[in-house]
Protein backbone atom coordinates (compact mmCIF):
# COMPACT_ATOMS: atom_id res chain seq x y z
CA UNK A 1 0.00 0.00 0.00
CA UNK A 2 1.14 3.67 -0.35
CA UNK A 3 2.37 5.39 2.68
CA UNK A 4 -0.08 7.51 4.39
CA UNK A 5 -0.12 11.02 3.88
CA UNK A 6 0.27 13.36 6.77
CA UNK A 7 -1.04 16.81 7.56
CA UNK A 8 1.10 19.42 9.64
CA UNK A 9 -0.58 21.71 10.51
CA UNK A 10 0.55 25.06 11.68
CA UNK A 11 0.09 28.59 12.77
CA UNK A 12 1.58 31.50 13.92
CA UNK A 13 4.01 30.17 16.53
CA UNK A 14 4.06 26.58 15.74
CA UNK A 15 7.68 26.03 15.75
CA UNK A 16 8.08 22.26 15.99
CA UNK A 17 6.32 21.65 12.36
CA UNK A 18 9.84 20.18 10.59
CA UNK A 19 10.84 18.03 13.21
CA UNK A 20 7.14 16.92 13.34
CA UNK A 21 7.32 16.23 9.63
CA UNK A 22 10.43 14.62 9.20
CA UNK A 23 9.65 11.93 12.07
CA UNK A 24 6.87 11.20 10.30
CA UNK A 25 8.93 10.69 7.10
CA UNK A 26 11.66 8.91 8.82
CA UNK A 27 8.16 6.42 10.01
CA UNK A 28 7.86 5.85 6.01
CA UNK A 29 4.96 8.45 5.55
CA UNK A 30 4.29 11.51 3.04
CA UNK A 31 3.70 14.99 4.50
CA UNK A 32 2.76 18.14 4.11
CA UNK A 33 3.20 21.16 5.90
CA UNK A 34 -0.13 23.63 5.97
CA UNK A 35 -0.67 26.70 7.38
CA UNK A 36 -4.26 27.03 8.91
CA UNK A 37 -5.16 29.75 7.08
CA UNK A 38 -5.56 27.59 3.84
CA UNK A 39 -6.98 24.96 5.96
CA UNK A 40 -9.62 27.65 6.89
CA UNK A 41 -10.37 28.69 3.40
CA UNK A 42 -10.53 24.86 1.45
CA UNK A 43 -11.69 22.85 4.91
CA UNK A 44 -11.98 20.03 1.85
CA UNK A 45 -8.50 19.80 1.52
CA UNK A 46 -8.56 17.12 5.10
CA UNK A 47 -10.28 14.61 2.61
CA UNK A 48 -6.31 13.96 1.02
CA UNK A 49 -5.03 12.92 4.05
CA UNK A 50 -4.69 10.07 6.34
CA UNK A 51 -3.28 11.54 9.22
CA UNK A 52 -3.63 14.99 10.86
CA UNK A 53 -0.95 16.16 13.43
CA UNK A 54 -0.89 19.66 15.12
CA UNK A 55 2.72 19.62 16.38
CA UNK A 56 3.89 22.04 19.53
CA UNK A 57 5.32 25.49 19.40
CA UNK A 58 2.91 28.42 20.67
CA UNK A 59 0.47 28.95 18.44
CA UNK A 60 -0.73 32.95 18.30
CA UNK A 61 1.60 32.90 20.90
CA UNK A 62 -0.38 31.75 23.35
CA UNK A 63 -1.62 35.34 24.30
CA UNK A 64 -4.91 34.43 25.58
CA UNK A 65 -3.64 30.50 26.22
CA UNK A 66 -2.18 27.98 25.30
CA UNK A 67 -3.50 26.96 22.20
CA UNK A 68 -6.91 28.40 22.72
CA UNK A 69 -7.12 30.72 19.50
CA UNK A 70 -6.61 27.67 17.28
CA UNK A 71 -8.57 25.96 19.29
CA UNK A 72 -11.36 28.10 18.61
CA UNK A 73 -10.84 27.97 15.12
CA UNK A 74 -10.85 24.61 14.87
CA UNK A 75 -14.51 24.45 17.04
CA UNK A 76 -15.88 27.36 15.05
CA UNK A 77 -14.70 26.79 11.43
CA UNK A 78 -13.23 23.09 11.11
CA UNK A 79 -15.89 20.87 13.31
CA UNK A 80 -17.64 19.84 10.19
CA UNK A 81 -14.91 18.44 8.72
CA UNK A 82 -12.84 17.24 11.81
CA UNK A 83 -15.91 14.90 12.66
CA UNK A 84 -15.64 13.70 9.04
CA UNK A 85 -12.02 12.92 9.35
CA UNK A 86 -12.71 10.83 12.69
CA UNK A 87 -15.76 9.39 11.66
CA UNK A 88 -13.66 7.93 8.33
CA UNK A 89 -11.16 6.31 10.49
CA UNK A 90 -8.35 8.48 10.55
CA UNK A 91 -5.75 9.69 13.02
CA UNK A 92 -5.06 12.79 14.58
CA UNK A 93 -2.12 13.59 16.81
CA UNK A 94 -1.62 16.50 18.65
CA UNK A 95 1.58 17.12 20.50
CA UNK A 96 2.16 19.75 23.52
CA UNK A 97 0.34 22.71 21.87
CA UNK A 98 -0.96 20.68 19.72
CA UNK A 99 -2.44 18.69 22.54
CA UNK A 100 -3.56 22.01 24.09
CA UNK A 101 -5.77 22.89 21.11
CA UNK A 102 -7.37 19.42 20.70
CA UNK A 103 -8.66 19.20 23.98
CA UNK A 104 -9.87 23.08 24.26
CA UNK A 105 -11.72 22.32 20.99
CA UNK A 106 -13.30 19.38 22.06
CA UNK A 107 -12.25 17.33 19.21
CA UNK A 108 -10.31 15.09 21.83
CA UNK A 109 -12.72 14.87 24.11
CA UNK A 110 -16.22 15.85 23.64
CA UNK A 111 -18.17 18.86 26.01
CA UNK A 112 -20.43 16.92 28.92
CA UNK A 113 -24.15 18.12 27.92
CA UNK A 114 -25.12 20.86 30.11
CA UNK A 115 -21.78 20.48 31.84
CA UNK A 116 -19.05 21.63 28.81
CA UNK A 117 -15.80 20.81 28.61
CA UNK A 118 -14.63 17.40 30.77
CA UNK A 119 -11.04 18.29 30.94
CA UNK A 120 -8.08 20.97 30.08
CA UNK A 121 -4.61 21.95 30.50
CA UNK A 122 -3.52 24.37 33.08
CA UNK A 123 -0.43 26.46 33.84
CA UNK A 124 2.11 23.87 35.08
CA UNK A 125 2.37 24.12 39.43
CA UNK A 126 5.80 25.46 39.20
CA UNK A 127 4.60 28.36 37.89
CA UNK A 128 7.63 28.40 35.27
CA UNK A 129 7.86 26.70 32.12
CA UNK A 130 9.46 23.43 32.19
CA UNK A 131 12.39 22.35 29.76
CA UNK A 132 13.17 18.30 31.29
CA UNK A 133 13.20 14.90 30.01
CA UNK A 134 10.87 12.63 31.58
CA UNK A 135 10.09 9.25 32.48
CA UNK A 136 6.28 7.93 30.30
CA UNK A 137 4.65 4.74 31.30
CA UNK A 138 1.87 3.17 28.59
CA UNK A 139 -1.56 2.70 30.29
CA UNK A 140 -3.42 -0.47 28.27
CA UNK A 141 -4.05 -0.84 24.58
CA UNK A 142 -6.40 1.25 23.21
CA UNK A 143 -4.28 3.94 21.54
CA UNK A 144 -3.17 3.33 17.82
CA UNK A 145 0.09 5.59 18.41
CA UNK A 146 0.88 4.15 21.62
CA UNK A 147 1.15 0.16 20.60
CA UNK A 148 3.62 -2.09 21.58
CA UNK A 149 5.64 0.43 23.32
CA UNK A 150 5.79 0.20 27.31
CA UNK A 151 8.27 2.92 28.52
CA UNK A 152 9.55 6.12 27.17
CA UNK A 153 11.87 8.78 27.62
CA UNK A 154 10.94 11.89 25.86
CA UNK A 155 11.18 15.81 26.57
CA UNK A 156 8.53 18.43 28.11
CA UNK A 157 8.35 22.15 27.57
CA UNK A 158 5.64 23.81 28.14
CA UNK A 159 4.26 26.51 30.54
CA UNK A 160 0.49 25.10 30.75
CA UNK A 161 0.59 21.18 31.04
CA UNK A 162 -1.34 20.19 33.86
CA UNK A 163 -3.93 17.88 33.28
CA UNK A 164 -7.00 19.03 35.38
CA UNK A 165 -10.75 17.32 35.31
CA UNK A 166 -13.77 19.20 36.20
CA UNK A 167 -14.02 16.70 39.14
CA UNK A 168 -12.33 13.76 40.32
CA UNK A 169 -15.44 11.36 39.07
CA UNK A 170 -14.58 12.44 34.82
CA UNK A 171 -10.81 11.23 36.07
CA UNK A 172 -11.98 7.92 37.06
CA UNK A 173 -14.89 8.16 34.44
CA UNK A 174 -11.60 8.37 31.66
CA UNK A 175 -9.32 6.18 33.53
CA UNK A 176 -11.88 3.24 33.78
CA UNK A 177 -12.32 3.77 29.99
CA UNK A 178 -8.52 3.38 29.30
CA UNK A 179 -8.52 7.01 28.06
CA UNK A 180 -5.79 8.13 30.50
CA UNK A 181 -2.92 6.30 28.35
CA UNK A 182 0.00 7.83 29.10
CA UNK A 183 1.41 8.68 32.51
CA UNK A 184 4.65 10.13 34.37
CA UNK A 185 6.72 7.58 35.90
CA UNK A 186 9.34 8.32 38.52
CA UNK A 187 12.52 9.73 36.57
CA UNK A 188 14.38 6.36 39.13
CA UNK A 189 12.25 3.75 37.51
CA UNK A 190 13.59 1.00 35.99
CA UNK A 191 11.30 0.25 33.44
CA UNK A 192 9.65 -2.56 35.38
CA UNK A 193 6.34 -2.51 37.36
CA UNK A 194 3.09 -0.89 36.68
CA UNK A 195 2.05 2.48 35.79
CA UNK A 196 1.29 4.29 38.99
CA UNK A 197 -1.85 6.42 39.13
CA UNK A 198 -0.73 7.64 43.26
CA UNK A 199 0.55 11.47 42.97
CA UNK A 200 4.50 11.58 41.80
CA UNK A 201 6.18 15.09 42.96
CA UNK A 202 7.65 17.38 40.96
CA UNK A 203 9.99 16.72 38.84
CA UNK A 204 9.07 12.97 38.45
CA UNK A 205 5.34 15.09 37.63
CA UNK A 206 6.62 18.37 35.94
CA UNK A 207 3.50 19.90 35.98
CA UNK A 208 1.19 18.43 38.74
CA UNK A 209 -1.29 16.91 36.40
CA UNK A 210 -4.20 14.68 38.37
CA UNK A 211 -3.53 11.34 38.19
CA UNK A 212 0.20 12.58 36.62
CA UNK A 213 -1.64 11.87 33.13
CA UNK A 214 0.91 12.95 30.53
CA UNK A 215 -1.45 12.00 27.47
CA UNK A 216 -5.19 11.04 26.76
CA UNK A 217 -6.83 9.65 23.38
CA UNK A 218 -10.70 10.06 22.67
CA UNK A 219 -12.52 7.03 22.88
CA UNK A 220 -11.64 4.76 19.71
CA UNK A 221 -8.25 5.36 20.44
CA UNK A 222 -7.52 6.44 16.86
CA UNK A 223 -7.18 10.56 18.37
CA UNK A 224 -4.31 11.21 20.97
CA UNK A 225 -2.76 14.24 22.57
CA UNK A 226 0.41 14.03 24.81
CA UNK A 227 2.38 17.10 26.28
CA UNK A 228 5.81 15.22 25.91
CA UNK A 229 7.52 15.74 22.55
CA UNK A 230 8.14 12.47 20.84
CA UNK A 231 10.00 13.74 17.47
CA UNK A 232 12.42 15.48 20.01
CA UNK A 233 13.63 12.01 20.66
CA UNK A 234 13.91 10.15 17.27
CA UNK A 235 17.90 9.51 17.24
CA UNK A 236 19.64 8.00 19.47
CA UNK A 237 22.30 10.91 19.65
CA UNK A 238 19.34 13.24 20.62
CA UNK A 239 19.39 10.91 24.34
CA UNK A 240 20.75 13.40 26.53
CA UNK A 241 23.17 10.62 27.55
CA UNK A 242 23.91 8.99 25.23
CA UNK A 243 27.66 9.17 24.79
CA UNK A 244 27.20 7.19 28.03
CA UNK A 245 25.71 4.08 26.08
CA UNK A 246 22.28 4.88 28.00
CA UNK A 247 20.66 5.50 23.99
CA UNK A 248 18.91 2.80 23.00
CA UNK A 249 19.57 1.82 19.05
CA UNK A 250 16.57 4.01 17.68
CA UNK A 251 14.96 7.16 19.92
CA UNK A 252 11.90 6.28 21.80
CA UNK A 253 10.09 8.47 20.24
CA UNK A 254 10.12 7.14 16.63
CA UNK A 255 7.53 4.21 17.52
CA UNK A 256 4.82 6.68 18.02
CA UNK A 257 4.91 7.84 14.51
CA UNK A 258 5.48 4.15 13.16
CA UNK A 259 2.65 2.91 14.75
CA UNK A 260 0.75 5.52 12.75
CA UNK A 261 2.22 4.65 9.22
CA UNK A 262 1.49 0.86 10.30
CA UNK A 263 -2.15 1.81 10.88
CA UNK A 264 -2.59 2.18 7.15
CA UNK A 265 -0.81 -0.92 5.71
């Protein structure tokens, strides 16, 4: 089968877009970089893709927050044809700001009736942004992007990545639905054991996020945004030790865009 074409899609501020893209290439996929504007004016244009990613960066600079204005774009002016996109079986991956505007726009996860949006991304507990590597633990099955792999060592940064519920009952209302798939793991572990839901302190958690959920995917498992950057961490070299032999022979990262160009074949 041909490889799956890819949509980046950025705006003003998205600054991760070619490392996005070329992880995806590197995965065996075809992309192409879009600004939103045109995405705005042809909505049509999702129908020749397979794959929609909004990578990180700080889009419209995040004056009113993170990711809201595209976020509100993408509610507002793309619904129509993001619920096509989902409903045909596609993917969509949105990573740190990316992740931000999915879930504001309720494309990620959609508003409670009466009750509006279940979850969102606050301003990390530090009250700084935070520039760390960090230890990722796989919660179940259920997300395409997320299969096979177990353990992960990737990079935050961001200023507004704490995962926050409207009440504790939507985190165990997520959690028992195997939405909550990716979690922070204490920076010590070994790689052994299971994901623990119990509160990890800062940095292990760099942001505080309830039940220190990292990433969450909608409910076919086919839609998933994490705040950790996984085409930071495609190489080897790009381990921050790995002149220390601590790099394993590919970057952890790189499975998460395989697993989307395997989707396809």
């Amino acid at each position: 089968m041909p490889p799956p074409n890819v949509l980046i899609l950025r705006a003003p501020g998205t600054n991760c877009d070619q490392e996005t893209a070329w992880a995806f290439e590197l995965a065996g996929a075809k992309t192409r970089t879009l600004h939103v504007n045109r995405l705005l004016e042809r909505p049509s244009l999702l129908a020749d893709f397979q794959v929609l990613c909004i990578p990180g960066g700080f889009s419209y600079g995040d004056d009113v927050a993170a990711g809201q204005i595209l976020a509100v774009q993408m509610r507002h002016h793309l619904a129509a044809g993001l619920q096509q996109f989902k409903a045909a079986g596609k993917l969509i991956l949105g990573i740190c700001n990316g992740f931000q505007a999915l879930i504001k726009s309720g494309v990620l996860l959609e508003d409670d009736p009466g009750l509006g949006p279940p979850a969102t991304l606050a301003a990390n507990d530090s009250g700084r942004y935070e520039d760390r590597w960090v230890r990722l633990g796989v919660g179940g099955p259920r997300c395409v992007f997320l299969r096979g792999i177990q353990r992960m060592y990737l990079p935050v940064a961001h200023g507004e990545g704490k995962f926050i519920t409207r009440d504790p009952d939507v985190l165990r209302r997520l959690d028992e639905a195997g939405q909550l798939v990716l979690r922070y793991l204490p920076l010590a572990a070994d790689g052994q054991g299971d994901v623990p839901a119990a509160p990890l302190p800062f940095p292990d958690n760099p942001n505080g996020s309830m039940g220190n959920v990292a990433g969450v995917c909608d409910p076919t498992g086919r839609v998933l945004g994490l705040m950790p950057h996984p085409e930071r961490h495609i190489d080897p070299t790009q381990h921050p030790r790995w002149t220390r032999g601590e790099a394993g022979p590919v970057g952890d990262g790189l499975a998460v865009f395989a697993n989307a160009v395997e989707y396809f074949r």
